[in-house]
Protein backbone atom coordinates (compact mmCIF):
# COMPACT_ATOMS: atom_id res chain seq x y z
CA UNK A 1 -8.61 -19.21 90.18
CA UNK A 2 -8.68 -18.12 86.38
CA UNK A 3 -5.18 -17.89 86.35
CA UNK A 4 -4.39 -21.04 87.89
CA UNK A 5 -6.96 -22.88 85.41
CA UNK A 6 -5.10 -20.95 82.29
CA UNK A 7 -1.91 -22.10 83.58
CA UNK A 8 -2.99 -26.37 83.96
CA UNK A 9 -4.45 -25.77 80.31
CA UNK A 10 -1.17 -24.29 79.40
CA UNK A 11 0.76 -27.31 80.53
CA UNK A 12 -2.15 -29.75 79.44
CA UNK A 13 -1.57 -28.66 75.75
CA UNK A 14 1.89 -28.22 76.05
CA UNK A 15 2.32 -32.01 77.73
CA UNK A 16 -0.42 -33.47 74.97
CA UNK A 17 1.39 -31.67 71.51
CA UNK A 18 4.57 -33.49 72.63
CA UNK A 19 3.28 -36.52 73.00
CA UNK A 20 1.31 -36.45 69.97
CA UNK A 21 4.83 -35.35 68.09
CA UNK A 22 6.60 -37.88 69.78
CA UNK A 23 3.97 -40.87 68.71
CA UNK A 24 3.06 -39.35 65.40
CA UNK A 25 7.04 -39.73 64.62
CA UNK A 26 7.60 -42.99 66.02
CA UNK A 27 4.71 -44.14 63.79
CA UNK A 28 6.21 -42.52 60.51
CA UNK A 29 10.01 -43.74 61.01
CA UNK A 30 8.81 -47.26 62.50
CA UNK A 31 6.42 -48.10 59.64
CA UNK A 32 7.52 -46.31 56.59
CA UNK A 33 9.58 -49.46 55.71
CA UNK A 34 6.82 -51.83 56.56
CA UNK A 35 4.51 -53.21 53.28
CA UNK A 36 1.35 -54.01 54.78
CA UNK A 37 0.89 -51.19 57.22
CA UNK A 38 2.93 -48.60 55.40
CA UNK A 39 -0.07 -45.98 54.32
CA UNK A 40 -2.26 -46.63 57.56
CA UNK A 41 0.50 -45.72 60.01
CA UNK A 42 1.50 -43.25 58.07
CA UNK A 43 -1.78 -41.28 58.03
CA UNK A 44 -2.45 -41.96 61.36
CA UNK A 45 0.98 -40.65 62.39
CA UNK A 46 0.57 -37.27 60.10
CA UNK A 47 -2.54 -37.16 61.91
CA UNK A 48 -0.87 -36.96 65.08
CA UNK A 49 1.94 -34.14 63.96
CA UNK A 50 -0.78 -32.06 62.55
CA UNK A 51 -2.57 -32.55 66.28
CA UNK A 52 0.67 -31.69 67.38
CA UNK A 53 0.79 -28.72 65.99
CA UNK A 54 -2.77 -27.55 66.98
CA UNK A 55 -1.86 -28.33 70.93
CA UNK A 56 1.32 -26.01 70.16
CA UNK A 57 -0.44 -23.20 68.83
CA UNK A 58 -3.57 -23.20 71.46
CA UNK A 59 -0.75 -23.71 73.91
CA UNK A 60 0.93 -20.80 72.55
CA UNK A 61 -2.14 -18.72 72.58
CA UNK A 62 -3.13 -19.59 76.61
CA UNK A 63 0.47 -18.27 77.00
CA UNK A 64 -0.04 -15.03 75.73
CA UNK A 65 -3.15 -14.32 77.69
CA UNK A 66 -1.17 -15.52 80.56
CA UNK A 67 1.55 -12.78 80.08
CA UNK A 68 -0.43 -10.23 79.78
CA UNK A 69 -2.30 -10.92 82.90
């Protein structure tokens, strides 16, 4: 059951950094041109790429407890 928990967080994380990379760039390249909502979007969306990264490393860190099992 442990194992089978790791591995649904495992693909949780792994499904969640994508998406937040995937948003978090759409919001960069689709607003950087934009005046009014230029710096908003552009936090928001470095925001998102940092969160991406988190989910990739806690991702990354489920996986090695799940090859060593």
């Amino acid at each position: 059951m442990k194992k089978i928990t790791r591995a649904l967080s495992f693909i949780f994380y792994l499904l969640l950094g994508v998406i937040n990379l995937i948003i978090g760039m759409y919001l960069i390249n689709a607003y950087i041109k934009s005046e009014v909502f230029n710096m908003t979007f552009s936090i928001v969306g470095t925001s998102l790429l940092i969160g991406a990264v988190a989910c990739f490393y806690i991702a990354n860190s489920i996986g090695g407890r799940l090859s060593h099992e």
